[in-house]
Protein backbone atom coordinates (compact mmCIF):
# COMPACT_ATOMS: atom_id res chain seq x y z
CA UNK A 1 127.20 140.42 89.63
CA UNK A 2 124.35 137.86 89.74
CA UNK A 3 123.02 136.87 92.58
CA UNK A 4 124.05 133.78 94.85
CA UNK A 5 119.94 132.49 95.03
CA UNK A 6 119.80 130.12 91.89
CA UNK A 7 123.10 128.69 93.82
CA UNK A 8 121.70 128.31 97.24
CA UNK A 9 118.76 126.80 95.74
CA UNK A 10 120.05 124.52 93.87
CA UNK A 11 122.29 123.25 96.75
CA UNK A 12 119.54 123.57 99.06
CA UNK A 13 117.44 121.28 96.27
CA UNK A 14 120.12 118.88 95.97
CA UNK A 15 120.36 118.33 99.66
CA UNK A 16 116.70 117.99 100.39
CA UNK A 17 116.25 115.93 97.37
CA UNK A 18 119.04 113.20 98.29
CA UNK A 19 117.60 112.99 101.56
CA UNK A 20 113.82 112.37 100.16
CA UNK A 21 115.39 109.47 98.50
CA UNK A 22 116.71 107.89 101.12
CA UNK A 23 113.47 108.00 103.22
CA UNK A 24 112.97 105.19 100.45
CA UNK A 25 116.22 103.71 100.50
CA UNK A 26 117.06 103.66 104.52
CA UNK A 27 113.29 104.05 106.04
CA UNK A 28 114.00 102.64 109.23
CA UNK A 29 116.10 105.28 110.05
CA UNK A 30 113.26 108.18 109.58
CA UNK A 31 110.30 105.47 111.15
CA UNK A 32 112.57 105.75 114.32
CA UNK A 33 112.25 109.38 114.37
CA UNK A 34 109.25 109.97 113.83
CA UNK A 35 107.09 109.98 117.09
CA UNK A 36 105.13 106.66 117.75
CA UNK A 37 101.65 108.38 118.74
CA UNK A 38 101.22 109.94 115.10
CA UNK A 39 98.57 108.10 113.17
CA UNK A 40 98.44 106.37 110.84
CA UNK A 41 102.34 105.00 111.31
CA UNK A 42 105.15 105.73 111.25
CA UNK A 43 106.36 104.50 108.31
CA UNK A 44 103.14 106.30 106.65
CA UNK A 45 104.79 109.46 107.79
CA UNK A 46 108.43 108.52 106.24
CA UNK A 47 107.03 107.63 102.69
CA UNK A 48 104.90 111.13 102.78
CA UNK A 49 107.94 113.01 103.95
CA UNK A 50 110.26 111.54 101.59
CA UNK A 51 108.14 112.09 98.92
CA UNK A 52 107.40 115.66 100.35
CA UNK A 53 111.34 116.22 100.03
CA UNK A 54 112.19 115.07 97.02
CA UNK A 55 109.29 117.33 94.83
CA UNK A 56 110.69 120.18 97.08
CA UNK A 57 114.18 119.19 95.95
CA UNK A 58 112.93 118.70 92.15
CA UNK A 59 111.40 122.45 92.49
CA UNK A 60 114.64 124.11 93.62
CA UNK A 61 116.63 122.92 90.43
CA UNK A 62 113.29 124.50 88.05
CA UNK A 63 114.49 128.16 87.62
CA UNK A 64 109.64 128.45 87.35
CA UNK A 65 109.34 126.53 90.30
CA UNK A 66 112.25 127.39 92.31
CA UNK A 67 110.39 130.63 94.62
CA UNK A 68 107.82 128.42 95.48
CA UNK A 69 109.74 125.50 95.58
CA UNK A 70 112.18 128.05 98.42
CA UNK A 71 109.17 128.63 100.49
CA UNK A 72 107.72 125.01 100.63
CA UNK A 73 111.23 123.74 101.76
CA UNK A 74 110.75 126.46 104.68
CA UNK A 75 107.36 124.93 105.61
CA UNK A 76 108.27 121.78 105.46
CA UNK A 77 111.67 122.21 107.42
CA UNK A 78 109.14 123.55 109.97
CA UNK A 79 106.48 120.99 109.51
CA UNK A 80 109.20 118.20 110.48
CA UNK A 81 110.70 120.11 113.20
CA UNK A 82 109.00 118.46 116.02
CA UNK A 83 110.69 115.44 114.76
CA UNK A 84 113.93 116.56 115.23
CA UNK A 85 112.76 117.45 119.12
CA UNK A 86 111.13 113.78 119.18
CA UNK A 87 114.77 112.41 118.11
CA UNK A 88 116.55 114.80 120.89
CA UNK A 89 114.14 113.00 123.91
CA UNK A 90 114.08 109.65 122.27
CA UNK A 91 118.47 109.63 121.85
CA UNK A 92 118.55 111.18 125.88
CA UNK A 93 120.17 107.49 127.04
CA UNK A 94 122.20 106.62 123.57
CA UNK A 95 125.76 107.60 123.53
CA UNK A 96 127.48 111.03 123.58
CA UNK A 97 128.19 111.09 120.26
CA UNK A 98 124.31 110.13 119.22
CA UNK A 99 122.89 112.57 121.73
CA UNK A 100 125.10 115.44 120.26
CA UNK A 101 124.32 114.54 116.66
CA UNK A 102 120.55 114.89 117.81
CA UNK A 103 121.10 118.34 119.81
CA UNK A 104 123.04 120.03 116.69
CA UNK A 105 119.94 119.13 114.47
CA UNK A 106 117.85 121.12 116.27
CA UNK A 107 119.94 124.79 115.82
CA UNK A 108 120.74 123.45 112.20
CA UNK A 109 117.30 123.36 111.13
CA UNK A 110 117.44 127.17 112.20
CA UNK A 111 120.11 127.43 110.13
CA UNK A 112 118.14 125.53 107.33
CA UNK A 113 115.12 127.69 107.71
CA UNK A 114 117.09 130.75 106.94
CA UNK A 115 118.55 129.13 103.75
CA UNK A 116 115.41 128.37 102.30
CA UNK A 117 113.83 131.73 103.09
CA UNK A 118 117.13 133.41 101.22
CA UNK A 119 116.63 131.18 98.42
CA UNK A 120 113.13 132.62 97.90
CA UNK A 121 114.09 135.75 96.93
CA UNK A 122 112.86 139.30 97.71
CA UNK A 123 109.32 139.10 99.48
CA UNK A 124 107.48 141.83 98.35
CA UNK A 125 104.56 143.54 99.71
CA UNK A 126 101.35 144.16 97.64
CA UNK A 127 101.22 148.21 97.18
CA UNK A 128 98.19 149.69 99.27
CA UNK A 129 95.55 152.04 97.79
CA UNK A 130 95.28 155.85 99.29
């Protein structure tokens, strides 16, 4: 039976990869997110992101690229997690339905972070001399 990784990754590629793209296509959105006291701007922080997410996504479809590809998504999942929080505070007056879109983000990226690490395959340990 082969194993379910080249799948998850190339979900996981596809995912991250559409959502890159629309950093470009929607940035206002991701600006809004992003938290205000971040030099150089926010929108500076969009564009890198979104370009961040779709090599990441690119790298998951490339059976040579897709290990490392696995473990960037996992650092950047965790590199934009304090946006996620930022998004949580900022959404604390917007409706219910807004605030609980911004709460389930934050156990999803969990979620997320275990995906990616799957994806990457078997982590092996360099043997040790005796």
């Amino acid at each position: 039976m082969s194993s379910p990784r080249p799948r998850l990754a190339i979900g996981l590629g596809a995912g991250i990869g559409a959502a890159g793209v629309m950093h470009f296509v929607r940035p206002e959105f991701f600006d809004a997110i992003v938290p205000p006291w971040l030099p150089p701007s926010q929108r500076f922080w969009t564009l890198l992101s979104g370009v961040a997410e779709f090599v990441v996504g690119v790298m998951l479809f490339v059976p040579r690229w897709r290990r490392t590809g696995a473990m960037a998504l996992l650092v950047l999942l965790i590199a934009v997690y304090p946006a996620n929080l930022y998004m949580t505070w900022d959404w604390r007056d917007r409706s219910a339905g807004e605030r609980v879109v911004s709460w389930a983000r934050l156990p999803l990226q969990f979620v997320l972070f275990a995906l990616a690490r799957m994806a990457s395959g078997p982590w092996r340990s360099r043997p040790t001399s005796s």
